[in-house]
Structures are given as structure tokens and as C-alpha cells.
Protein backbone atom coordinates (compact mmCIF):
# COMPACT_ATOMS: atom_id res chain seq x y z
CA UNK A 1 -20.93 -8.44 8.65
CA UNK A 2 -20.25 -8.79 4.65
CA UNK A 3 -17.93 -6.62 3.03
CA UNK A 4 -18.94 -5.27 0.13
CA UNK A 5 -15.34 -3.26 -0.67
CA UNK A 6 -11.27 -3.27 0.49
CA UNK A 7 -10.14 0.15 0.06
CA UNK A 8 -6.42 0.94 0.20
CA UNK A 9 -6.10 4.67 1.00
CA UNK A 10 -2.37 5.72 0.81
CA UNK A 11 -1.02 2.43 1.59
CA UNK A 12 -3.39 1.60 4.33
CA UNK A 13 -5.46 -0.57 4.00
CA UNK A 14 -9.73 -1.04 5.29
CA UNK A 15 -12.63 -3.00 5.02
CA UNK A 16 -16.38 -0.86 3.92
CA UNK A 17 -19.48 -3.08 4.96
CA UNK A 18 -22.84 -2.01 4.47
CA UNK A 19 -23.29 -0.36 8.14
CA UNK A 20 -20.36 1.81 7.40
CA UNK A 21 -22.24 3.41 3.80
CA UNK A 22 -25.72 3.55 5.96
CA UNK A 23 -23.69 5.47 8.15
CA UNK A 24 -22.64 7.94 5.55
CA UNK A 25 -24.79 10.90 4.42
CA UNK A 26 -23.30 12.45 1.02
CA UNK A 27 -24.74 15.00 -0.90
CA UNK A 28 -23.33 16.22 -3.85
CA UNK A 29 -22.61 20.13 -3.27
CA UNK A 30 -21.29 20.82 -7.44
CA UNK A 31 -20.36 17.91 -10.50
CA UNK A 32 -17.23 16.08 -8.75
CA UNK A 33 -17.53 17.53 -5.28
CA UNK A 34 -19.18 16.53 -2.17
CA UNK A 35 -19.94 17.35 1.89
CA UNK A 36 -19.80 13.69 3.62
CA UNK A 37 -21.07 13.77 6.83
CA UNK A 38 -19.84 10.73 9.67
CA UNK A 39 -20.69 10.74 13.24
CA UNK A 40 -21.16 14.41 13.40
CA UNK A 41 -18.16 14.81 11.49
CA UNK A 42 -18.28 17.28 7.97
CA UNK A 43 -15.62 16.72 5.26
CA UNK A 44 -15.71 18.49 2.25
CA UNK A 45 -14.26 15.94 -0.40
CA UNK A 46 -13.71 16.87 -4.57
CA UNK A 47 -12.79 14.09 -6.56
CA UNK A 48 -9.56 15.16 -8.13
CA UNK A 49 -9.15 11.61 -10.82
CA UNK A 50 -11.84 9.18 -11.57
CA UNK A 51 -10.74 5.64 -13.45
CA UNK A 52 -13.66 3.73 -12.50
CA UNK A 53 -12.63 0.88 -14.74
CA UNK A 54 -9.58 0.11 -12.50
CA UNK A 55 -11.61 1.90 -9.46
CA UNK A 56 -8.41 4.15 -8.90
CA UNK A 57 -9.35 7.70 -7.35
CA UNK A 58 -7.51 10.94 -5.87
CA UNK A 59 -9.29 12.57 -3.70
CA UNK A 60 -9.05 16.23 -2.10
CA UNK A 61 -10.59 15.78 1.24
CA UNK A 62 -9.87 19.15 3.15
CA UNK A 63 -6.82 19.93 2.10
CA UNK A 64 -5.40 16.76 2.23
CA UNK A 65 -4.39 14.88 -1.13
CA UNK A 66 -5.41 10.79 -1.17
CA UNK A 67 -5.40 8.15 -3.26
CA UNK A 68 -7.96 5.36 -3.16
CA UNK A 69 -8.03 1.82 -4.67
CA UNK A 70 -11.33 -0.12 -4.34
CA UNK A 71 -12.07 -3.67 -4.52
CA UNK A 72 -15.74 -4.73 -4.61
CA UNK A 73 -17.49 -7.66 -3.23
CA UNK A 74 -17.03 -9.80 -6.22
CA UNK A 75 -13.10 -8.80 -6.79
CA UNK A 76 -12.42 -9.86 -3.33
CA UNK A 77 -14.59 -13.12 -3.45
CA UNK A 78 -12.93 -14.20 -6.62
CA UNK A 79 -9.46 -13.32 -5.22
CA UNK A 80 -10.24 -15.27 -1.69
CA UNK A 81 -11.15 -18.30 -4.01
CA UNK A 82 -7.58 -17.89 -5.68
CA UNK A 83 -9.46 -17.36 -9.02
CA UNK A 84 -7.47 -14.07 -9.82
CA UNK A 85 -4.40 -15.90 -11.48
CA UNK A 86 -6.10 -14.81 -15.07
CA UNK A 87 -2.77 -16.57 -16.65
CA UNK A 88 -1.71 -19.89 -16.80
CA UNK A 89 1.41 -20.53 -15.76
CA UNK A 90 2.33 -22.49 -18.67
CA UNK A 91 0.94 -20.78 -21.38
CA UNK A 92 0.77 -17.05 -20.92
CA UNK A 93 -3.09 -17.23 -21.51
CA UNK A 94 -5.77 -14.73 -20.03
CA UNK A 95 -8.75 -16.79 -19.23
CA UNK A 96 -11.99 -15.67 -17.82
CA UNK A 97 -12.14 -16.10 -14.34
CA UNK A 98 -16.02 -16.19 -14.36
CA UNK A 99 -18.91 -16.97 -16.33
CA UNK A 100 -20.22 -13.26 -17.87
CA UNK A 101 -20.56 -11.12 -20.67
CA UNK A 102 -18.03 -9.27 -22.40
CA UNK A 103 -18.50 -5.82 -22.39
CA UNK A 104 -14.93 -4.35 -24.31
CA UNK A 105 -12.34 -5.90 -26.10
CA UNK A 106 -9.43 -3.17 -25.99
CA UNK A 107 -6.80 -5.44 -28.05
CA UNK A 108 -6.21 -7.10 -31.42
CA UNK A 109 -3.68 -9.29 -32.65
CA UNK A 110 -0.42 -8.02 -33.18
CA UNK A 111 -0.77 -5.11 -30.82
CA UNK A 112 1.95 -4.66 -28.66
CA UNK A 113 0.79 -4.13 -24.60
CA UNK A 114 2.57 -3.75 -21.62
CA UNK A 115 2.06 -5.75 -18.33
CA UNK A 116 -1.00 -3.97 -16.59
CA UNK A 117 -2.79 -3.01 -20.10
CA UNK A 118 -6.70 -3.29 -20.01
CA UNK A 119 -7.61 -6.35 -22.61
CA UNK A 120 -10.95 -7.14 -21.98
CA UNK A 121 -13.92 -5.63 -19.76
CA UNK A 122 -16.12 -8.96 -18.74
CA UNK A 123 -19.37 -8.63 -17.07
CA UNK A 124 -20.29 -10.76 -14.19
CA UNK A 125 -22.64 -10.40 -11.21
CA UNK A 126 -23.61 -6.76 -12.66
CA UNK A 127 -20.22 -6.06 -11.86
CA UNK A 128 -17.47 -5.26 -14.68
CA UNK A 129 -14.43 -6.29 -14.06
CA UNK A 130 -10.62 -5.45 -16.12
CA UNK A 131 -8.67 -8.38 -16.99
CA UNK A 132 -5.39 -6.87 -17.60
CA UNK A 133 -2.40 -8.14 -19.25
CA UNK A 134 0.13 -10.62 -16.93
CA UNK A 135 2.89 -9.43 -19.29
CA UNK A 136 4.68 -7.38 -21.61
CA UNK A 137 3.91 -8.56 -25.02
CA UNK A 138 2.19 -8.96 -28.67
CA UNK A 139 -0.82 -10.67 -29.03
CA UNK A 140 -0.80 -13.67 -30.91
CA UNK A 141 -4.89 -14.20 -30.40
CA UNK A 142 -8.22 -13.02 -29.74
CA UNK A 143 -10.71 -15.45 -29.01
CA UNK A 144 -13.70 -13.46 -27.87
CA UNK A 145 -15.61 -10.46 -29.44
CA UNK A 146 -18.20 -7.97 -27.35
CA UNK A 147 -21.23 -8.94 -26.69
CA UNK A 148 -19.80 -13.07 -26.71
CA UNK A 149 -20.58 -15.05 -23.38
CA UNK A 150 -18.08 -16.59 -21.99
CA UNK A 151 -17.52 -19.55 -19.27
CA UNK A 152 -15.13 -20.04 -16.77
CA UNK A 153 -11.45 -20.64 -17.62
CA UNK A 154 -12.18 -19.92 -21.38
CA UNK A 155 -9.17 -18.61 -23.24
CA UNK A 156 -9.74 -15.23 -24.13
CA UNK A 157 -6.32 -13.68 -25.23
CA UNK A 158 -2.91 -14.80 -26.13
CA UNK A 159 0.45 -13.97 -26.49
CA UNK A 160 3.00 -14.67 -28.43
């Protein structure tokens, strides 16, 4: 059974494959809130935040307040593979981890960002993924524009 996302729900952390969504039936009762219904089971669920970038959600389900973190299939392959240490150790770098597209460049040199800043939005697999900064710092350079291909392990962003 594949898993196509890790969710971490308050700290606890599961596994979502296919057979678990198929098992799912969600309609969408107004914009932002939904009745989910699981073996027989009705929740009423209204999405309280939405950062889809970073795939960071509150939830209200009942009357009970919870966070949720997703990873998708691609996140967790590329993190099994060891291919989510974006930075050199040596040089501060962020480097693409995969071949794609990139969709956003959020920085520019001299800007100062903090550790966990969005850079760049690169798009891989039909999936977009956040490379975020490793550190607190200024950028010394951008090497990539939107719409630019990259490859693996290119240099995108530096620091000073």
C-alpha cells in the first residue's frame, strides 16, 4: 500500500494511502466547511487556516481545535532518499533538490530572511514544493528567475 501523505495532527503522527481517501466521502456543506463521513461516522470539519504552500492547516472538527501538517508523496520520497538537506554543509547554499520548474522566487539579494523563510517555489512531479531558508541571513545571490528550469543540485540561492 503506497502512501501518498504523512500527516502530523497535534504531534501525532499517521500515514494517508489511497484506500483511506476512497474511504472518505466529503462534501462541501459552505466555502471552508465540510461534513466528512468515515465508517458510518459524521464529522462536521471548518477549516479555520489554510497555508497550502507549507501545507499547514487548523482545523475545527466538532468542537475540537487541530492542527495538521501534510507531507505528500513526493516530500516524503525525496526525504527517504536523504535529498532534503537543500544546504550544503560547507557553503550555506540552497540547491534544488530535483529537476523542475520554478514557479516563485520570493527573495533578492541583499534581503535579509530568517531561518524558515520561503525562497523559492520549484515545481516537480506536478507537485510544488517550498525550499526555505537553512538560516538566518542576507542574501548574497540569486541564481534562478521564474519560469527558469532547473536540475538537480543546482545552486539556486546564497548567503552571505
Amino acid at each position: 500500500m503506497t502512501v501518498l501523505y504523512q500527516a502530523e495532527i497535534d504531534g501525532k503522527e499517521i500515514e494517508i494511502t489511497r484506500q483511506d481517501l476512497e474511504a472518505l466521502d466529503i462534501e462541501s456543506t459552505t466555502p471552508g466547511e465540510y461534513h466528512v463521513l468515515r465508517k458510518m461516522q459524521g464529522f462536521n470539519i471548518k477549516v479555520l487556516y489554510a497555508d497550502h504552500i507549507r501545507k499547514e492547516y487548523k482545523l475545527l472538527v466538532g468542537d475540537k481545535e487541530v492542527t495538521v501538517n501534510l507531507k505528500d508523496s513526493v516530500e516524503i520520497q525525496v526525504h527517504d532518499m536523504g535529498l532534503d538537506a537543500f544546504v550544503s554543509s560547507h557553503s550555506g547554499d540552497v540547491t534544488a533538490p530535483m529537476p523542475g520548474l520554478v514557479l516563485e522566487v520570493n527573495v533578492k539579494v541583499g534581503d535579509n530572511v530568517k531561518s524558515g523563510d520561503q525562497l523559492i517555489i520549484l515545481e516537480a512531479m506536478k507537485m510544488q514544493n517550498v525550499l526555505s531558508s537553512p538560516v538566518d541571513g542576507v542574501v548574497a545571490e540569486v541564481y534562478v528567475k521564474q519560469g527558469q528550469p532547473v536540475d538537480k543540485s543546482q545552486i539556486l540561492v546564497s548567503f552571505e
